[in-house]
C-alpha atoms as a PDB file:
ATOM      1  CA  UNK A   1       9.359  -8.668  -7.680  1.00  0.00           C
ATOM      2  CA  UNK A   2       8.087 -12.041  -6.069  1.00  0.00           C
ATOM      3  CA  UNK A   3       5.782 -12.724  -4.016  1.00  0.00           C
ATOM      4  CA  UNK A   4       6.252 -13.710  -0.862  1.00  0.00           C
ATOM      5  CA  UNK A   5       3.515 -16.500   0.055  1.00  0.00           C
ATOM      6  CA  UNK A   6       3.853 -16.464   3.373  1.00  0.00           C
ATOM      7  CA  UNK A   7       2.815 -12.689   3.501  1.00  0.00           C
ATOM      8  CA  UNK A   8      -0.042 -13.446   0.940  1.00  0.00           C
ATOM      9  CA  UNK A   9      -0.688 -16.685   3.550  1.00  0.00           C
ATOM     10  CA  UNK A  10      -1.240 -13.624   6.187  1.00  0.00           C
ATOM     11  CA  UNK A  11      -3.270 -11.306   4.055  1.00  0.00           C
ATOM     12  CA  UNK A  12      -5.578 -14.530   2.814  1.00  0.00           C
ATOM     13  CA  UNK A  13      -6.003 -15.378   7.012  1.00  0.00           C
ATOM     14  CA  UNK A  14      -7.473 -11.535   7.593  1.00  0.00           C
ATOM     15  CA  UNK A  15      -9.548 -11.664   5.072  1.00  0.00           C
ATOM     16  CA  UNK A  16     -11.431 -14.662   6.047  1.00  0.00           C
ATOM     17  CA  UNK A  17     -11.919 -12.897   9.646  1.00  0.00           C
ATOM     18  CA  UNK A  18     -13.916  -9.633   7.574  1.00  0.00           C
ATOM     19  CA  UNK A  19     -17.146  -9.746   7.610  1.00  0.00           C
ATOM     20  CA  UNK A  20     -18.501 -10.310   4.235  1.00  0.00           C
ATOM     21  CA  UNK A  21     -20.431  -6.833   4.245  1.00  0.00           C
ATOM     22  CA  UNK A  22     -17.095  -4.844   4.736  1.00  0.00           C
ATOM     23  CA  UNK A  23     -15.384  -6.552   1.635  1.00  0.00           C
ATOM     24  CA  UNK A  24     -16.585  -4.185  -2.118  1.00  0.00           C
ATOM     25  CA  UNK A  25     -13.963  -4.619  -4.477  1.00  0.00           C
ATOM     26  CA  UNK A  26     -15.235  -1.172  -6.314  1.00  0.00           C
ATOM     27  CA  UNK A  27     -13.565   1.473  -3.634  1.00  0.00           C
ATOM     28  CA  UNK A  28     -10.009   1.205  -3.553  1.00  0.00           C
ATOM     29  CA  UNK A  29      -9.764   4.205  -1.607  1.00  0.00           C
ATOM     30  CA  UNK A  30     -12.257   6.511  -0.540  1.00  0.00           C
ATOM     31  CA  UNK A  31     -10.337   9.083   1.443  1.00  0.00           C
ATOM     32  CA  UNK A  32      -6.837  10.300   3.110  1.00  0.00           C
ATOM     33  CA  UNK A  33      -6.554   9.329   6.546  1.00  0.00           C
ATOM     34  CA  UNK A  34      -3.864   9.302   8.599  1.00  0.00           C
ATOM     35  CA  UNK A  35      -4.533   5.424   9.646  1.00  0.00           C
ATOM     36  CA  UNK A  36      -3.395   1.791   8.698  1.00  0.00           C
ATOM     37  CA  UNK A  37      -6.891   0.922   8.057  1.00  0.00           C
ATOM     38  CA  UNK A  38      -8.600   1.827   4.294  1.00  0.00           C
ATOM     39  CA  UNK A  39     -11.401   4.370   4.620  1.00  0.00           C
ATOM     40  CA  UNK A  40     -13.051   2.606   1.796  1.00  0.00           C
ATOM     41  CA  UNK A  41     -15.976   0.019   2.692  1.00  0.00           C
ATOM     42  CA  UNK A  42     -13.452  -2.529   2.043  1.00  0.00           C
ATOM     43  CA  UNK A  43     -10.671  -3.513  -1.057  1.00  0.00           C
ATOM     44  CA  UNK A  44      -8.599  -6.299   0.044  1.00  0.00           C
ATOM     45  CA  UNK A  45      -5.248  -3.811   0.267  1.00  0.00           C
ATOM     46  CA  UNK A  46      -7.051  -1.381   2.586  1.00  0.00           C
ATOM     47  CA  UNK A  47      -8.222  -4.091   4.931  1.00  0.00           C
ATOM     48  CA  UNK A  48      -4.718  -5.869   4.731  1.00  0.00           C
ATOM     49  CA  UNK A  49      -2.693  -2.408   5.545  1.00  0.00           C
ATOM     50  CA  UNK A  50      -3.923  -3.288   9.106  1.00  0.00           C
ATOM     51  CA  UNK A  51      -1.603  -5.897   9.373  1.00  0.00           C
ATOM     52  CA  UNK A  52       1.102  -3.383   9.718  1.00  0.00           C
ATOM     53  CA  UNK A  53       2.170  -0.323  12.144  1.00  0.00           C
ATOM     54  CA  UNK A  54       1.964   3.284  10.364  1.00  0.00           C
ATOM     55  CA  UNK A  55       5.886   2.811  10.010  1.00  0.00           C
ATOM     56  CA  UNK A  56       6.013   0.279   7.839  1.00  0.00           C
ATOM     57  CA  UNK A  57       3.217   1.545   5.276  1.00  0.00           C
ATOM     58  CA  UNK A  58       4.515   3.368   2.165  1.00  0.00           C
ATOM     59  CA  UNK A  59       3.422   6.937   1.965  1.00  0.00           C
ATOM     60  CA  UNK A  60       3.244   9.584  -1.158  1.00  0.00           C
ATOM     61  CA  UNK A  61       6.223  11.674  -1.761  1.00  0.00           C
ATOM     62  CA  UNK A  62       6.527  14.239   0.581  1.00  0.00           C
ATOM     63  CA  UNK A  63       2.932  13.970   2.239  1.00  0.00           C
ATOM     64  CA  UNK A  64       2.185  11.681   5.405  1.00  0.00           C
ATOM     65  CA  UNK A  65      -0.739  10.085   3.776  1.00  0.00           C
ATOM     66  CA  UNK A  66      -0.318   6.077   2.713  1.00  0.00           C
ATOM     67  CA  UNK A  67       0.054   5.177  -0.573  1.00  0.00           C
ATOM     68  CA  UNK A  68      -2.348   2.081  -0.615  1.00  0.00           C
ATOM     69  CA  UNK A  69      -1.178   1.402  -4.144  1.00  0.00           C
ATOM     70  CA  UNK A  70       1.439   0.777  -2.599  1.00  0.00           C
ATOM     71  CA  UNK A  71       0.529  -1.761   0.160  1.00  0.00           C
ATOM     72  CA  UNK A  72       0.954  -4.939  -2.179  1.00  0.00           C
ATOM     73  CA  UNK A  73       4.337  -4.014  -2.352  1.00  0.00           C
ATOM     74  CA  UNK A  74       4.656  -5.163   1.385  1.00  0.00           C
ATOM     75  CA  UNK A  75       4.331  -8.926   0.285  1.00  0.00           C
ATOM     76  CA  UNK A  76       5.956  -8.674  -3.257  1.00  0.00           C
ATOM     77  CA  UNK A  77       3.048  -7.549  -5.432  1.00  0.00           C
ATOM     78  CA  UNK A  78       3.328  -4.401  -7.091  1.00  0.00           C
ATOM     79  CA  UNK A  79      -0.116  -2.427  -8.792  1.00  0.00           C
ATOM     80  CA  UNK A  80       1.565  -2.551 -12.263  1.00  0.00           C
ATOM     81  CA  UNK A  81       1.858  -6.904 -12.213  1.00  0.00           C
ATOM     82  CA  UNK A  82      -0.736  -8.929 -13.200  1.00  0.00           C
ATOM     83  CA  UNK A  83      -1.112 -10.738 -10.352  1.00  0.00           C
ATOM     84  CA  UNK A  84      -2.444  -7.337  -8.734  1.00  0.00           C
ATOM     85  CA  UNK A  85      -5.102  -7.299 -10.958  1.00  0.00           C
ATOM     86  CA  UNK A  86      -6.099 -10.730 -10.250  1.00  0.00           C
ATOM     87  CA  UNK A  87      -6.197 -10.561  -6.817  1.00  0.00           C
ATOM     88  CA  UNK A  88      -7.024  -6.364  -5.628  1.00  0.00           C
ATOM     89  CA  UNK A  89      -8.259  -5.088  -8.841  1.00  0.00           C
ATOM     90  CA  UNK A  90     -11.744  -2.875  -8.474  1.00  0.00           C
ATOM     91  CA  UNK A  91     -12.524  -4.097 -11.352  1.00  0.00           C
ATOM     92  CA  UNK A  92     -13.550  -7.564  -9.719  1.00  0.00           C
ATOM     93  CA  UNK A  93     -16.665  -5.241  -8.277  1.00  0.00           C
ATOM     94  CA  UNK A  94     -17.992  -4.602 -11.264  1.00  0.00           C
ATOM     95  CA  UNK A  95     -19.302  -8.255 -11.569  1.00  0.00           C
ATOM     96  CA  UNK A  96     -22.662  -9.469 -10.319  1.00  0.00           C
ATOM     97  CA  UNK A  97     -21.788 -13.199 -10.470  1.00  0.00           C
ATOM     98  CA  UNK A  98     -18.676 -12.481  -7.812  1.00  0.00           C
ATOM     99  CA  UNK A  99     -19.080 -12.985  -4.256  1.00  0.00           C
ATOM    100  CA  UNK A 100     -16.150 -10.146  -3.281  1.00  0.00           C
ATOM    101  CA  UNK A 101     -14.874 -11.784  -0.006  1.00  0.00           C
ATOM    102  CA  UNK A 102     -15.437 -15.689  -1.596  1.00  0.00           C
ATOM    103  CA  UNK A 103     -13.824 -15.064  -4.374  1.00  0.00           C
ATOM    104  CA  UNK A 104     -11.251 -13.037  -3.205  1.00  0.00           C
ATOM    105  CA  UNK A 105     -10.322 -16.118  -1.096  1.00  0.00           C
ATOM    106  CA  UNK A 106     -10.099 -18.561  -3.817  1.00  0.00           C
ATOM    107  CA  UNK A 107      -8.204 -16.196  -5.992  1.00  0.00           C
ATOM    108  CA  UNK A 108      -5.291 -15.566  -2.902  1.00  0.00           C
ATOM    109  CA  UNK A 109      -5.810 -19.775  -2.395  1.00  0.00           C
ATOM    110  CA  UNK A 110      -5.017 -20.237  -6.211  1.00  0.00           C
ATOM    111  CA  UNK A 111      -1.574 -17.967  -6.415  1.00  0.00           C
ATOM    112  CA  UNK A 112      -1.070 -19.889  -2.804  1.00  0.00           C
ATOM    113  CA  UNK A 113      -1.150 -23.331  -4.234  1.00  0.00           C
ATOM    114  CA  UNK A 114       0.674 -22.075  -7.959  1.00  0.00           C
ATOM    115  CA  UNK A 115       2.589 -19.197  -7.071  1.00  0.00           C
ATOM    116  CA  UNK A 116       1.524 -17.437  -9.825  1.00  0.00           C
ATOM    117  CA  UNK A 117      -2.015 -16.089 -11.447  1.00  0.00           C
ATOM    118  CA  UNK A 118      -3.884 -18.265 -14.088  1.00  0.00           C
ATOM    119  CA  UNK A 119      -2.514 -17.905 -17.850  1.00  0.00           C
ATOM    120  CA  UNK A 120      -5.764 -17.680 -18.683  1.00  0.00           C
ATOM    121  CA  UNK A 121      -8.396 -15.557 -16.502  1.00  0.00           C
ATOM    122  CA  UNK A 122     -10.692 -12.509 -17.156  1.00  0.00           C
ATOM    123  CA  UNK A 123     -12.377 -10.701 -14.523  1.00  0.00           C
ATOM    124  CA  UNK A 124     -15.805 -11.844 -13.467  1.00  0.00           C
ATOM    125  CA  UNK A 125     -14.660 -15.510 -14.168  1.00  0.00           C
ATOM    126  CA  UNK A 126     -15.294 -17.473 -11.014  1.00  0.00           C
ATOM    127  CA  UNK A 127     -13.167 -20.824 -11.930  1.00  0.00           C
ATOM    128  CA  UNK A 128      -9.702 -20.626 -12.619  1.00  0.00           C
END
């Protein structure tokens, strides 16, 4: 799968709009609505899935509920790549030193300028 920058480009531009309080990288998902919008205080996926109508958001098998694991796939990212983990994993919350919306931003600037995640990166690391 490959990422298509121009959808990343789109997700990077809402993000910058959310207020800094609404972005925690520890909740992926806190609940099962029936709406574009995460439940969650904020992951970068569940504010993203905004972007799109309820038609065009994956759902579970069989149920009517999104699949926001699934969301990335929308732009060519899929939860099982690398790249996901650079850029949505919760894991990034588990680090005092990150600033969740900042650095969020300069991650989705970095794979916009390379394409591609750093060789070399481990969570919590603010420089790439």
């Amino acid at each position: 799968m490959e990422v298509d920058l121009k959808g990343l480009q789109l997700w990077r531009n809402h993000i910058a709009t959310v207020p800094v309080e609404q972005i925690n990288m520890l909740r992926f998902r806190a609940g099962q609505k029936l709406k574009p919008e995460c439940d969650s205080i904020g992951c970068i996926v569940g504010h993203c899935a905004s972007l799109y109508t309820l038609d065009e958001l994956p759902r579970y098998k069989g149920k009517k509920e999104i699949n926001f694991g699934r969301v990335a796939e929308l732009i060519g990212i899929s939860s099982f790549d690398g790249l996901w983990d650079f850029l949505f994993d919760e894991d990034w919350g588990n680090y005092k030193n990150v600033n969740a919306k900042e650095d969020a931003l300069n991650r989705m600037d970095y794979v916009l300028k390379h394409g591609v995640e750093p060789k070399i990166w481990d969570f919590g690391r603010k420089i790439f």
